[in-house]
PDB file of N, CA and C in Angstrom:
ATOM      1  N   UNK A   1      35.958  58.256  94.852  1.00  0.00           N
ATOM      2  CA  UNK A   1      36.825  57.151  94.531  1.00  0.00           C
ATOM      3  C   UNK A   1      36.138  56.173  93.574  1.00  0.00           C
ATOM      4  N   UNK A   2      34.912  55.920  93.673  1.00  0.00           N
ATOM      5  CA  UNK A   2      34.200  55.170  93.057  1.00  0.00           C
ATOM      6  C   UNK A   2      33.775  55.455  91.429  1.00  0.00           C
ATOM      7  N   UNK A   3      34.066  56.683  91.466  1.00  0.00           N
ATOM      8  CA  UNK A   3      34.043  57.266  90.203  1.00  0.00           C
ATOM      9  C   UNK A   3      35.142  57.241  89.283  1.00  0.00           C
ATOM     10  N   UNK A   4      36.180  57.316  90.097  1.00  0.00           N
ATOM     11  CA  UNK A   4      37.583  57.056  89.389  1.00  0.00           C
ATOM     12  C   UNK A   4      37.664  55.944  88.922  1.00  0.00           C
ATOM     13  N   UNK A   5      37.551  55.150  89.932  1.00  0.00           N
ATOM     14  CA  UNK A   5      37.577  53.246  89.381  1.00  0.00           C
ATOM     15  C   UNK A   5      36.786  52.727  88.027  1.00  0.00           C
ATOM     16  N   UNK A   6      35.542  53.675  88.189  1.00  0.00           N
ATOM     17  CA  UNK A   6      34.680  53.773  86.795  1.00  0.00           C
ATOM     18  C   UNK A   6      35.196  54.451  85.498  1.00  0.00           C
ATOM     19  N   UNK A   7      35.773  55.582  85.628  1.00  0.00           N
ATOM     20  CA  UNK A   7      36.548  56.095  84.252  1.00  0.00           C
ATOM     21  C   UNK A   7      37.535  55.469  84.026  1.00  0.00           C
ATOM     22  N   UNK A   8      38.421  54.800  85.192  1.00  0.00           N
ATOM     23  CA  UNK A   8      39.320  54.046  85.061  1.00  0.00           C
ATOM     24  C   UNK A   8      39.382  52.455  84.300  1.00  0.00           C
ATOM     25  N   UNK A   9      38.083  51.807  84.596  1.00  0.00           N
ATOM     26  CA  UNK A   9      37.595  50.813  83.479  1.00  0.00           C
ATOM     27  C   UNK A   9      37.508  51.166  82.378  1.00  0.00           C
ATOM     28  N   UNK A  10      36.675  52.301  81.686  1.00  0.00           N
ATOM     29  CA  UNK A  10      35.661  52.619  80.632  1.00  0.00           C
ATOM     30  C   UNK A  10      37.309  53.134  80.137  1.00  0.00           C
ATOM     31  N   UNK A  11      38.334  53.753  80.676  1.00  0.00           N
ATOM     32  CA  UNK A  11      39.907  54.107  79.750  1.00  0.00           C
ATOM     33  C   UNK A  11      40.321  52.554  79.345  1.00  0.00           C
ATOM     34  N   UNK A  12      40.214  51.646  80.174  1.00  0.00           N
ATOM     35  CA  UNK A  12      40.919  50.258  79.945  1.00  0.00           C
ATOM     36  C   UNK A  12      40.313  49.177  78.960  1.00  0.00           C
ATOM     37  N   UNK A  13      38.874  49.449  78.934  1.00  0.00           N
ATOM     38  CA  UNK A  13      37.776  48.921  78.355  1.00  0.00           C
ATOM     39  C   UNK A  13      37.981  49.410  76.576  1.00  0.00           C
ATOM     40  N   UNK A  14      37.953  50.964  76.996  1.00  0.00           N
ATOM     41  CA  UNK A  14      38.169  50.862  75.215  1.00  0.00           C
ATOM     42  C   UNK A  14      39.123  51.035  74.911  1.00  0.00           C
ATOM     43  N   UNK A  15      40.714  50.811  75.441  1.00  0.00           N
ATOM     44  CA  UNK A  15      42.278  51.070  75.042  1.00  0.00           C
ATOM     45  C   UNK A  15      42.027  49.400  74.169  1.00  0.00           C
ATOM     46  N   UNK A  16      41.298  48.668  75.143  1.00  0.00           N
ATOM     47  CA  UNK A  16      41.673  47.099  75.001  1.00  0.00           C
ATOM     48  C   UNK A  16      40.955  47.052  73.383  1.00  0.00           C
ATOM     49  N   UNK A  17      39.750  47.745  73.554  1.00  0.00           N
ATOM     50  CA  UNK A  17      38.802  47.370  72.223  1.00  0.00           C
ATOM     51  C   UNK A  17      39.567  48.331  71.281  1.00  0.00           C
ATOM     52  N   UNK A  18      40.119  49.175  71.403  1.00  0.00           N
ATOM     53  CA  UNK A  18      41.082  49.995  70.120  1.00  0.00           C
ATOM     54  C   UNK A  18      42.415  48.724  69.655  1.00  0.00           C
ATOM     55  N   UNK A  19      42.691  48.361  70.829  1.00  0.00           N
ATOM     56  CA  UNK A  19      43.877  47.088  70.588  1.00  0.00           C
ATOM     57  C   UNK A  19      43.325  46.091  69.890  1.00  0.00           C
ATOM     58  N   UNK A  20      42.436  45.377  70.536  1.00  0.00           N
ATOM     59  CA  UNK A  20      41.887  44.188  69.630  1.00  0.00           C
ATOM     60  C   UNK A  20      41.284  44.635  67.924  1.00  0.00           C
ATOM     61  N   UNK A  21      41.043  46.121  67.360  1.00  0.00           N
ATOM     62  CA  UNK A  21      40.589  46.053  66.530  1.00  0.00           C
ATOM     63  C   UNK A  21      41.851  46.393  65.447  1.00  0.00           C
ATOM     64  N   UNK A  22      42.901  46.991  66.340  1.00  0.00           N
ATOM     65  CA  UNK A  22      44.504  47.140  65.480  1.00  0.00           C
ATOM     66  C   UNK A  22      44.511  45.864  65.240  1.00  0.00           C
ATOM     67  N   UNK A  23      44.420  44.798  65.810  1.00  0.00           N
ATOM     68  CA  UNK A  23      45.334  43.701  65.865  1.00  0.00           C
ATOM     69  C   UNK A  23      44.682  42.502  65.051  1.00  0.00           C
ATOM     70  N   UNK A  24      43.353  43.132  64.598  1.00  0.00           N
ATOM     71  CA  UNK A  24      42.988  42.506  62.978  1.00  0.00           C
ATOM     72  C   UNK A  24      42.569  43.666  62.270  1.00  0.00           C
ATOM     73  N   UNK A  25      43.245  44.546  61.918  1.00  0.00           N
ATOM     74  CA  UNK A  25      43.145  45.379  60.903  1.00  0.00           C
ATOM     75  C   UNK A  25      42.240  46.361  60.831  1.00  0.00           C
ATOM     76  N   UNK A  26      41.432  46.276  61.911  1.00  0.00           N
ATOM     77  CA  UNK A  26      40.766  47.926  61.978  1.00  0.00           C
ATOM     78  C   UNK A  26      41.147  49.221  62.713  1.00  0.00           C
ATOM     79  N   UNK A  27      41.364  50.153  61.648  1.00  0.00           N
ATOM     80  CA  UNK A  27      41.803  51.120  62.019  1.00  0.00           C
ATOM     81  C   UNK A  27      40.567  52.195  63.245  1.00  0.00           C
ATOM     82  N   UNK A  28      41.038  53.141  63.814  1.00  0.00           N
ATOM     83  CA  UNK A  28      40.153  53.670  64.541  1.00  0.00           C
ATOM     84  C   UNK A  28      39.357  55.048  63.546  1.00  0.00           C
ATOM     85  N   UNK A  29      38.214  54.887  63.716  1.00  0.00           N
ATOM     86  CA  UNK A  29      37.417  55.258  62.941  1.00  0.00           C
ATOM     87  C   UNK A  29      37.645  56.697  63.552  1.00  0.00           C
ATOM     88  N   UNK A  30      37.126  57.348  64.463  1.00  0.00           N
ATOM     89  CA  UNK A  30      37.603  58.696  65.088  1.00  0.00           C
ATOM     90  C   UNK A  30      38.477  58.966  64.847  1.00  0.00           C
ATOM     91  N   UNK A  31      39.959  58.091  64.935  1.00  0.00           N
ATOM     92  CA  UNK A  31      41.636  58.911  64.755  1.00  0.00           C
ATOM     93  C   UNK A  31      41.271  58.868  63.184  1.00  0.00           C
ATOM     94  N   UNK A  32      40.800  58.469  61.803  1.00  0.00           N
ATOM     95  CA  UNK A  32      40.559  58.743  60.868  1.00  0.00           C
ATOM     96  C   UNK A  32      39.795  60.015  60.859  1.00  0.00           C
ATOM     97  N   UNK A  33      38.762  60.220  60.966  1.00  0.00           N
ATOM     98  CA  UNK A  33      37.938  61.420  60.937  1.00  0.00           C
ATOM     99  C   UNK A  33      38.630  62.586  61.445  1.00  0.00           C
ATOM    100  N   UNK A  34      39.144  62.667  62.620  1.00  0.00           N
ATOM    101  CA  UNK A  34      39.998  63.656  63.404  1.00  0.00           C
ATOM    102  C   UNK A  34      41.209  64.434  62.113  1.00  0.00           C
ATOM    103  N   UNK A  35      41.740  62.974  61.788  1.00  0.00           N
ATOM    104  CA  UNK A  35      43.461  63.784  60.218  1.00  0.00           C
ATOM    105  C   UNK A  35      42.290  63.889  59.688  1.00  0.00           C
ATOM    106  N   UNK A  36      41.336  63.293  59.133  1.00  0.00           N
ATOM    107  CA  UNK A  36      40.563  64.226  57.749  1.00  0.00           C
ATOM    108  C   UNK A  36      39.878  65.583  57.993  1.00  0.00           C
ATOM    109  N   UNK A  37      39.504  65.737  59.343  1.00  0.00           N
ATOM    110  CA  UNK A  37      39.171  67.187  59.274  1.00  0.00           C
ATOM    111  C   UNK A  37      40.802  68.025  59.901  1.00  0.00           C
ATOM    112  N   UNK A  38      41.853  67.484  59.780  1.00  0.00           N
ATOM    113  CA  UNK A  38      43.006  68.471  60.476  1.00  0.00           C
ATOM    114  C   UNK A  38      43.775  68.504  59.060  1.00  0.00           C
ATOM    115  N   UNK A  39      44.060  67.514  58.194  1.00  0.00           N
ATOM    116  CA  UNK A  39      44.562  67.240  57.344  1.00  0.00           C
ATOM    117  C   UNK A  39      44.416  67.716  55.748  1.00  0.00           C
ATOM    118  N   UNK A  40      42.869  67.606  55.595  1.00  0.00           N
ATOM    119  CA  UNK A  40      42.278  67.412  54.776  1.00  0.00           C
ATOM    120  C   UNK A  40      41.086  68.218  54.402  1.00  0.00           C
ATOM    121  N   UNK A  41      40.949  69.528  55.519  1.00  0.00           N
ATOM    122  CA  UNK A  41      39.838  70.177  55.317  1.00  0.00           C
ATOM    123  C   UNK A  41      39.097  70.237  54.605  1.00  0.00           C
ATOM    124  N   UNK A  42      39.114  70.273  53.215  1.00  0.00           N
ATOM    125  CA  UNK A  42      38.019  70.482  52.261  1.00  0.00           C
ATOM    126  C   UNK A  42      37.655  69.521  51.300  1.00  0.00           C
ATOM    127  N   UNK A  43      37.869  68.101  52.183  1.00  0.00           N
ATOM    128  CA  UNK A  43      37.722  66.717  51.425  1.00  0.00           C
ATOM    129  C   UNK A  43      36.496  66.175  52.386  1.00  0.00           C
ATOM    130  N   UNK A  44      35.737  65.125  51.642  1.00  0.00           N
ATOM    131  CA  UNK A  44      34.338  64.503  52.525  1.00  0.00           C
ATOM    132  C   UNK A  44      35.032  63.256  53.308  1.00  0.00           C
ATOM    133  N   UNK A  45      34.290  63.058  54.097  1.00  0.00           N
ATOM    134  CA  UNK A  45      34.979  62.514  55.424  1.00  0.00           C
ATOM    135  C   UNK A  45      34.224  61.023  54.666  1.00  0.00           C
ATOM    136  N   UNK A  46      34.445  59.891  54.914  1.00  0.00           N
ATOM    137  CA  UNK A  46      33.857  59.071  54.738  1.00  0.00           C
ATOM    138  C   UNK A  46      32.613  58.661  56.018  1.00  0.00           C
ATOM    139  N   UNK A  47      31.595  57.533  55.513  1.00  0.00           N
ATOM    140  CA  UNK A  47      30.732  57.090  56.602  1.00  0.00           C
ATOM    141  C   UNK A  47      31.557  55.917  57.313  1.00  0.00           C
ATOM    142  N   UNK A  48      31.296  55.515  58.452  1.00  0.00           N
ATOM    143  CA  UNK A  48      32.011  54.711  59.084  1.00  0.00           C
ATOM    144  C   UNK A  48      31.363  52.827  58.142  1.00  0.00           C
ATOM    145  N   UNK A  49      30.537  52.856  57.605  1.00  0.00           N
ATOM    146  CA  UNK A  49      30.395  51.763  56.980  1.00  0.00           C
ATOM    147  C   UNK A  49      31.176  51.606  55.391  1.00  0.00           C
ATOM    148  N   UNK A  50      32.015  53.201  54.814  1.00  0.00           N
ATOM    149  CA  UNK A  50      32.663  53.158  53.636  1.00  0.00           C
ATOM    150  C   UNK A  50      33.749  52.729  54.011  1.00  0.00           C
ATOM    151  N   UNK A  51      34.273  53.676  55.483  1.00  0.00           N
ATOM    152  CA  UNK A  51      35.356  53.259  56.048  1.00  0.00           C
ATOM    153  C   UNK A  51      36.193  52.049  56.389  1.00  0.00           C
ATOM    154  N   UNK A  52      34.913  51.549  56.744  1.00  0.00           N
ATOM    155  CA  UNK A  52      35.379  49.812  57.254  1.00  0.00           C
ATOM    156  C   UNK A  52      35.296  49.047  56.164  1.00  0.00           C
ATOM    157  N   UNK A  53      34.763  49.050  54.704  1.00  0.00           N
ATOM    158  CA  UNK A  53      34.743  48.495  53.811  1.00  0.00           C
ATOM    159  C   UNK A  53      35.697  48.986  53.019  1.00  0.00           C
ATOM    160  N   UNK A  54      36.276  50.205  52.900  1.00  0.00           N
ATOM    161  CA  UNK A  54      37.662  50.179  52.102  1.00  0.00           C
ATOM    162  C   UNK A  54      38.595  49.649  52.945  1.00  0.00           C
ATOM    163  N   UNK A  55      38.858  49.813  54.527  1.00  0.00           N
ATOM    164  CA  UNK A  55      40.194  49.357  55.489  1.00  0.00           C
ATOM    165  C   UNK A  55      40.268  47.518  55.002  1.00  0.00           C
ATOM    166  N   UNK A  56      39.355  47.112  55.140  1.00  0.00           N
ATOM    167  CA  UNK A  56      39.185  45.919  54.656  1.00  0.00           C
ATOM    168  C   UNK A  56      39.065  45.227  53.204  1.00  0.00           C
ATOM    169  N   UNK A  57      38.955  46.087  52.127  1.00  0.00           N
ATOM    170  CA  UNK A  57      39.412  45.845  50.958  1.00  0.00           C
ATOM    171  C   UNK A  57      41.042  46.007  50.460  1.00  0.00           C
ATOM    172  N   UNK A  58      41.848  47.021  51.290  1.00  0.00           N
ATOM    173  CA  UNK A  58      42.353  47.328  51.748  1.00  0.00           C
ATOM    174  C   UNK A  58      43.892  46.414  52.027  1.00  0.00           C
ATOM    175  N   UNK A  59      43.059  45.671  53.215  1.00  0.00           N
ATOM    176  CA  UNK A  59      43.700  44.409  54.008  1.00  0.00           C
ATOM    177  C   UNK A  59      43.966  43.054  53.508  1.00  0.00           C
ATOM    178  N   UNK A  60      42.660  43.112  52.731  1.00  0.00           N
ATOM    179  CA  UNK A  60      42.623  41.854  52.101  1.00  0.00           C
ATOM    180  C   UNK A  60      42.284  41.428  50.719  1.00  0.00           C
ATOM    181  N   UNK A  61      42.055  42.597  50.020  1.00  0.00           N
ATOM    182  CA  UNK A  61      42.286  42.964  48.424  1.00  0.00           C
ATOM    183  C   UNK A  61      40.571  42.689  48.264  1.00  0.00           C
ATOM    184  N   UNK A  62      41.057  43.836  47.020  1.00  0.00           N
ATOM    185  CA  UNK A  62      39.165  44.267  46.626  1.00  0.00           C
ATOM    186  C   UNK A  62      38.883  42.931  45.441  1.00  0.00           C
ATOM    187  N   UNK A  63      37.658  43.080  45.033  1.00  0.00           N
ATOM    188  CA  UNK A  63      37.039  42.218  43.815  1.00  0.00           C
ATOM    189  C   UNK A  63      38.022  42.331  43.000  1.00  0.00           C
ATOM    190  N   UNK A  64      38.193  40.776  42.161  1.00  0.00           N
ATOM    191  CA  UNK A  64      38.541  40.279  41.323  1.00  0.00           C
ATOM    192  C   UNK A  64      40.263  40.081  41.540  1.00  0.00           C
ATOM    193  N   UNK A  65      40.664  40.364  42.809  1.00  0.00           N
ATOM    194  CA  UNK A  65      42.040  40.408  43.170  1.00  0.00           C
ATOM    195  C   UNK A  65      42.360  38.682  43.802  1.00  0.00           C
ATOM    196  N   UNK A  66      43.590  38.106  43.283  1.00  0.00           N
ATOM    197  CA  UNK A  66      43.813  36.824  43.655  1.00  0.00           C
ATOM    198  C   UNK A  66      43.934  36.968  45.090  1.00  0.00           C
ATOM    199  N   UNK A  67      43.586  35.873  45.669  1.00  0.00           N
ATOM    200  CA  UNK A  67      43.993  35.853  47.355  1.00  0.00           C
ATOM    201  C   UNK A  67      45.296  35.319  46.973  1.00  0.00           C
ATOM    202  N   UNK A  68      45.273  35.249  48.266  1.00  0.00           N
ATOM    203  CA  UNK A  68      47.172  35.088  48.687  1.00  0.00           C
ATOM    204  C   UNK A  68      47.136  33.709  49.798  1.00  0.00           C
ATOM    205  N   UNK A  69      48.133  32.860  49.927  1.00  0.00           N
ATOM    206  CA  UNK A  69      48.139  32.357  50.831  1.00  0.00           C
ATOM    207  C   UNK A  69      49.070  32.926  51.735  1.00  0.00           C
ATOM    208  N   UNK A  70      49.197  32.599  53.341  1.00  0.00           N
ATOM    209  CA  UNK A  70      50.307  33.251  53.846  1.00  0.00           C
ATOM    210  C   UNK A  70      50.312  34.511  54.246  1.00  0.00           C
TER     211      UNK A  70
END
């Protein structure tokens, strides 16, 4: 029983941290990798530090792009 209660956190623990990172714009780095190798077979997967720097160029526009208000 005690074990259950434990996988049962560690499911709730990172549903919450997959939620909080949707909910400012980071996508899940695994469900990316997963379509690029199902999707995309014979394309290079990105590193998780290219990843998070295009999702976020992305989100909030690359160099030399006007911000936005709003």
């Amino acid at each position: 029983m005690l074990k259950d209660l434990a996988s049962l956190g560690q499911s709730v623990g990172s549903y919450l941290g997959q939620t909080a990172r949707l909910m400012v714009g980071v996508p899940n780095y695994d469900t990316y990798v997963a379509h690029q190798r199902r999707e995309h077979p014979g394309q290079p997967v990105m590193g998780y530090e290219a990843f998070f720097r295009e999702r976020q160029e992305a989100r909030y526009g690359g160099k030399g792009r006007i911000g936005r208000c709003c």
